[in-house]
Protein backbone atom coordinates (compact mmCIF):
# COMPACT_ATOMS: atom_id res chain seq x y z
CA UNK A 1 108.51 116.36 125.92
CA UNK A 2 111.03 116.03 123.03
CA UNK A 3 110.35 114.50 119.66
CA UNK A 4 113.08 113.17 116.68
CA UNK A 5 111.91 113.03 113.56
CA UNK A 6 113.57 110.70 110.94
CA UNK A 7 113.39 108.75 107.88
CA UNK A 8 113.07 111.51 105.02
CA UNK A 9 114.66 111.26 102.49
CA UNK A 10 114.59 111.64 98.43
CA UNK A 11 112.07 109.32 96.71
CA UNK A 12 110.67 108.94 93.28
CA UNK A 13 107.24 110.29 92.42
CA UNK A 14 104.47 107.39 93.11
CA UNK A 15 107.05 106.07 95.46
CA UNK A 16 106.51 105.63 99.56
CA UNK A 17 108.55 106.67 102.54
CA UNK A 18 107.81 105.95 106.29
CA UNK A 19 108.52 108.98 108.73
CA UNK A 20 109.21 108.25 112.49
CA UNK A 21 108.86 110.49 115.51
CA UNK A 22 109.91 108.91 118.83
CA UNK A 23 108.96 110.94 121.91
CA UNK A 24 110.45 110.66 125.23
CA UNK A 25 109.76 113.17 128.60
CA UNK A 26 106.11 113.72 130.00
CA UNK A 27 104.60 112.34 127.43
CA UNK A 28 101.55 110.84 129.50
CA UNK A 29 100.87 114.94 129.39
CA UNK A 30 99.98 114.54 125.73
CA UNK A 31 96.89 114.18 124.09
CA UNK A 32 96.78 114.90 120.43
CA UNK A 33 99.78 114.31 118.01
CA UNK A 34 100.37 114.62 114.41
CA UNK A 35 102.68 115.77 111.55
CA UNK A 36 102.87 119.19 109.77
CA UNK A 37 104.86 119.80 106.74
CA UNK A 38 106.32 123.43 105.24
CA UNK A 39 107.21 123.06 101.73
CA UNK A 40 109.94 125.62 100.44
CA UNK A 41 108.12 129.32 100.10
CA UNK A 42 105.25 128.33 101.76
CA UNK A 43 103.31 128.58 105.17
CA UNK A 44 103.19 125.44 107.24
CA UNK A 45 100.31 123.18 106.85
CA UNK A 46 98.62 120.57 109.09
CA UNK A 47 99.41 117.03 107.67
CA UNK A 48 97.51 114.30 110.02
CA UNK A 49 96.61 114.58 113.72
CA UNK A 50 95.44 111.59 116.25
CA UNK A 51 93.93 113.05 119.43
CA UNK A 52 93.00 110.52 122.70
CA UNK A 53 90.08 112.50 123.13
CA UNK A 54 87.95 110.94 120.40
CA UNK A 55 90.63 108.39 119.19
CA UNK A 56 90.32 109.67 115.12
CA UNK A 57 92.74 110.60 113.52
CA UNK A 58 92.18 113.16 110.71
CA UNK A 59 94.25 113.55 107.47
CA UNK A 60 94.28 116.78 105.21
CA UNK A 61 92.91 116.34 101.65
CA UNK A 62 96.01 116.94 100.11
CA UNK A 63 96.87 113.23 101.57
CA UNK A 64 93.84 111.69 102.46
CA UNK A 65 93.93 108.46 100.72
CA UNK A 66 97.68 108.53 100.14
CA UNK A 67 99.41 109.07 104.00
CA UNK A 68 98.50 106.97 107.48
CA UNK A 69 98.82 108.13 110.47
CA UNK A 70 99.88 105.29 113.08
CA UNK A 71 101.20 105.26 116.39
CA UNK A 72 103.54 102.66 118.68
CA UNK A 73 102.31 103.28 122.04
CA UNK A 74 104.84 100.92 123.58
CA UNK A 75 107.99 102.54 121.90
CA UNK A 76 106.48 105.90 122.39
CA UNK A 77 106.57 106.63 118.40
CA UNK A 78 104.30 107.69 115.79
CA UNK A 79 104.68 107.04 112.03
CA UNK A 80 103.64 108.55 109.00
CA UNK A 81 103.29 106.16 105.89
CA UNK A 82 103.76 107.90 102.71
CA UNK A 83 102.63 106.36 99.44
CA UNK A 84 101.83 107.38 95.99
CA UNK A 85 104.16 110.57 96.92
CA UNK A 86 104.11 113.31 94.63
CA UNK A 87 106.53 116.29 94.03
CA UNK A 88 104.10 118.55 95.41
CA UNK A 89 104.84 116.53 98.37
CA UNK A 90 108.51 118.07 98.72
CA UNK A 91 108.27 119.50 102.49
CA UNK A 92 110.37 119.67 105.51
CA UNK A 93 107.79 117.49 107.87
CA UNK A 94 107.52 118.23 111.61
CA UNK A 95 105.99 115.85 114.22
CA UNK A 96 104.10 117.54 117.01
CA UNK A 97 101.85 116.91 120.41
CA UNK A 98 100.02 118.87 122.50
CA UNK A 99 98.25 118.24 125.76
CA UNK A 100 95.08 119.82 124.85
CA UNK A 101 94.30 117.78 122.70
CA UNK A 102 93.43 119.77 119.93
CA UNK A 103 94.35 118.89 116.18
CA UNK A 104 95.83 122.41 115.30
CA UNK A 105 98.84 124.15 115.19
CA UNK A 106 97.60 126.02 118.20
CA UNK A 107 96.98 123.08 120.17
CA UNK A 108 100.80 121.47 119.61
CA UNK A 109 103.16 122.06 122.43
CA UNK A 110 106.15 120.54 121.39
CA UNK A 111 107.54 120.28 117.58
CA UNK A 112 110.07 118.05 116.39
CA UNK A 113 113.27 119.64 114.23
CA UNK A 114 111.50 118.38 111.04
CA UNK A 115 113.21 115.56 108.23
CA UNK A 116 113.27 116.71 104.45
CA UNK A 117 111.36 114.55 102.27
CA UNK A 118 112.09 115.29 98.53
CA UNK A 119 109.91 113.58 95.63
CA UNK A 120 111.55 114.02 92.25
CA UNK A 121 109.03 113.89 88.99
């Protein structure tokens, strides 16, 4: 399975930005997906994760409220809606699926190269 992440970019706080991450290969194999971020100096962190097993999707409390978590099943892509960004926000974001279908790092398979997002105060 390969995944492309795009559509970072540099965005004013309380601004909104839509990350894609198209996946092409085995992907019937795949049974959880989501999006990580690793902000400069820091460890990566689990943004939002969808898994087929239970058909949730779960979002970290640092976004809850703010990011969505959606999926195109016929273009094989998931999305990432960003609003109300915040410069705390300021990560390299990675899109990720596993076939176990578990929600964490452990459970992903196959990362994405990652697309900057940058929120300026």
């Amino acid at each position: 399975v390969q995944l492309q992440a795009s559509g970072g970019g540099l965005v004013q706080a309380g601004g909104s930005l839509r990350l894609s991450c198209a996946a092409s290969g085995s992907i019937l194999s795949i049974n959880a997906m989501g999006w990580y971020r690793q902000a400069p100096g820091k460890q990566r962190e689990w943004v939002s994760c969808y898994s087929t097993f239970d058909g949730l999707t779960i979002y970290s409390d640092s976004v809850k409220g703010r990011f969505t978590f959606s999926r195109d099943n016929a273009k094989n892509t998931m999305f990432l809606q960003m609003t109300s960004l915040r410069p705390d926000d300021t990560a390299t974001y990675y899109c990720a699926a596993g076939a176990t279908g578990l929600c964490g790092a452990e459970g992903m398979d196959y990362w994405g190269k990652g697309t900057l997002v940058t929120v300026s105060s």
